[in-house]
Protein backbone atom coordinates (compact mmCIF):
# COMPACT_ATOMS: atom_id res chain seq x y z
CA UNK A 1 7.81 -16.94 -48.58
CA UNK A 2 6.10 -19.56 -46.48
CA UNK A 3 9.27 -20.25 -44.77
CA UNK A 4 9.98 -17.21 -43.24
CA UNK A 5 6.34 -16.70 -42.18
CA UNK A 6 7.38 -19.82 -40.33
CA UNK A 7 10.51 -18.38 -38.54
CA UNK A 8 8.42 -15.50 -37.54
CA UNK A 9 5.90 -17.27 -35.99
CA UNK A 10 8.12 -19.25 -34.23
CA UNK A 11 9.94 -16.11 -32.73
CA UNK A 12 6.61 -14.98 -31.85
CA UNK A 13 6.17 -17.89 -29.71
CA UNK A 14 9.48 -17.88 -28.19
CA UNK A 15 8.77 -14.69 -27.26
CA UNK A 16 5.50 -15.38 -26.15
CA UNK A 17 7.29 -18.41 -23.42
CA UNK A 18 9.87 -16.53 -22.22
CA UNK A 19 7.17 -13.83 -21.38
CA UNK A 20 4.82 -16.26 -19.78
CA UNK A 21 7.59 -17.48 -17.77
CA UNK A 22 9.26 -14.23 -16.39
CA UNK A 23 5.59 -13.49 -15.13
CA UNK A 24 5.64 -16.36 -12.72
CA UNK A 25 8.21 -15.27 -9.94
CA UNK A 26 6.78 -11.72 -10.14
CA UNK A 27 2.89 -12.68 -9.41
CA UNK A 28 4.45 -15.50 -6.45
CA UNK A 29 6.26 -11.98 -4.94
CA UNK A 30 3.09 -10.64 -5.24
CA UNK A 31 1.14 -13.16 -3.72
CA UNK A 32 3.63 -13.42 -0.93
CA UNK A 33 3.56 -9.83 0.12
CA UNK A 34 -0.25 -9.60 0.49
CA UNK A 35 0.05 -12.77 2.13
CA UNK A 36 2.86 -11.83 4.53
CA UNK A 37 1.16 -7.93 5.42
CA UNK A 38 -2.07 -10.36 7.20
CA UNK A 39 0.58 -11.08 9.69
CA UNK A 40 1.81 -7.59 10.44
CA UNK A 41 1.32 -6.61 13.71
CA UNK A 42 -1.13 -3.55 14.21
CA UNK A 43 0.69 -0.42 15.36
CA UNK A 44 -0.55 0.63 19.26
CA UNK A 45 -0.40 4.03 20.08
CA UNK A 46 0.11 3.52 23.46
CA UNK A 47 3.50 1.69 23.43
CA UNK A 48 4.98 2.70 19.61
CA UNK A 49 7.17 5.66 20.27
CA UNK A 50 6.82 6.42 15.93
CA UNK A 51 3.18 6.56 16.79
CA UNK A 52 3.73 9.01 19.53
CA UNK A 53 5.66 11.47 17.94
CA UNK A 54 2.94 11.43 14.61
CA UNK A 55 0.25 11.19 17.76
CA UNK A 56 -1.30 8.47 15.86
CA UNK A 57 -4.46 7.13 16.28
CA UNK A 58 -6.71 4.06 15.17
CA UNK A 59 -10.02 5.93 14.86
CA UNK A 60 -9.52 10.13 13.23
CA UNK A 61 -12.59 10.75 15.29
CA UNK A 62 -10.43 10.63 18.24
CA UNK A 63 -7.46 12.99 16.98
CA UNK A 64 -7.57 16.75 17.29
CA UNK A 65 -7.46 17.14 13.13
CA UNK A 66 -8.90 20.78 13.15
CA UNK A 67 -5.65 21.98 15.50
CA UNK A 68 -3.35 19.36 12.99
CA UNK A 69 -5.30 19.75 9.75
CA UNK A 70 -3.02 19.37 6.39
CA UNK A 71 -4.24 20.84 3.10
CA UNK A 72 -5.49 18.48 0.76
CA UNK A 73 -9.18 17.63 2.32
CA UNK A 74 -11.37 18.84 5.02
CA UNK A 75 -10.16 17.84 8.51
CA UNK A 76 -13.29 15.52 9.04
CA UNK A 77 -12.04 13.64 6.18
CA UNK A 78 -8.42 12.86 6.44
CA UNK A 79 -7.79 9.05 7.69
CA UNK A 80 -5.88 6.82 6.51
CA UNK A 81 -7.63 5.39 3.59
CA UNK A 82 -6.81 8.56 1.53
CA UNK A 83 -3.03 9.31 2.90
CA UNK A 84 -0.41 8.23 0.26
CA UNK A 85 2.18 6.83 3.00
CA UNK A 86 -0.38 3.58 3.26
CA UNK A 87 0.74 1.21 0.75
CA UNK A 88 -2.98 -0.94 -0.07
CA UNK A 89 -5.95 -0.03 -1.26
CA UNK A 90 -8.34 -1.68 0.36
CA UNK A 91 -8.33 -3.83 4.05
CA UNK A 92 -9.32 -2.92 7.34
CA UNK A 93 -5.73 -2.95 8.67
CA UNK A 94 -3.04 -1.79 6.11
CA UNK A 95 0.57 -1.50 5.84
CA UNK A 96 2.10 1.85 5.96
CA UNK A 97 5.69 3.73 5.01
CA UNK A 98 5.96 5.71 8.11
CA UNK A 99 5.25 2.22 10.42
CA UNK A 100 7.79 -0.11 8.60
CA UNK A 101 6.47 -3.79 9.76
CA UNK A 102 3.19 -2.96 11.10
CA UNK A 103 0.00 -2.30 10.13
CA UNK A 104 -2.73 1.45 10.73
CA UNK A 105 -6.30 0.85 10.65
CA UNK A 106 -7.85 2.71 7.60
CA UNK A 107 -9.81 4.90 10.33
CA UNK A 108 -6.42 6.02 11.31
CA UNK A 109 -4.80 9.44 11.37
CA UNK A 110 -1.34 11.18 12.33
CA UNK A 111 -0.09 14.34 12.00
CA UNK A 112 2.18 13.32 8.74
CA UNK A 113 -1.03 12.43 6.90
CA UNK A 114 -0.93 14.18 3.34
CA UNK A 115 -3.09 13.65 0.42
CA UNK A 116 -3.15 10.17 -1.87
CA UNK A 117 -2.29 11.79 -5.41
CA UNK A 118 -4.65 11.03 -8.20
């Protein structure tokens, strides 16, 4: 009886180190990407023809949300801290789905803003 309380223990810890060690290249892909979206460039309205067409802009204040309002929130309220196309939850400057490469301000807003879910 003591022997196979051995073997299972042993399995366990096999199990156990292969875990452990499958973990590593994930959290260094991890790690990379938050390192590598600090060096994104910051989108500019003014020359990014994307930007144009979604008449983005770094601060909401600025954009005419009550003519371009999308359900969800109050105008006054969408940015893009709370649109599900930005892909981090927190920084001042984050990367974005509809800006592939570059990154909005979280004071941001464009007419393709829609609701984070949850």
């Amino acid at each position: 009886m003591s022997d196979k309380q051995m073997n299972k223990s042993r399995r366990d810890a096999v199990k156990l180190m292969i875990g452990g060690l499958a973990t590593v290249p994930l959290l260094n892909l991890v790690g990379m990407a938050a390192a590598h979206a600090e060096d994104l460039p910051h989108v500019d309205p003014a020359t990014d023809a994307t930007a144009q067409a979604l008449k983005y802009v770094n601060d909401a204040a600025q954009a005419d949300r009550a003519t371009n309002a999308r359900p969800g929130l109050p105008p006054d309220q969408q940015r893009c801290a709370v649109c599900q196309f930005v892909l981090a939850e927190t920084g001042a400057w984050r990367p974005c789905s509809l800006f592939p490469g570059k990154l909005v301000n979280e004071n941001g807003w464009c007419t393709s803003w829609t609701m984070k879910a949850g």
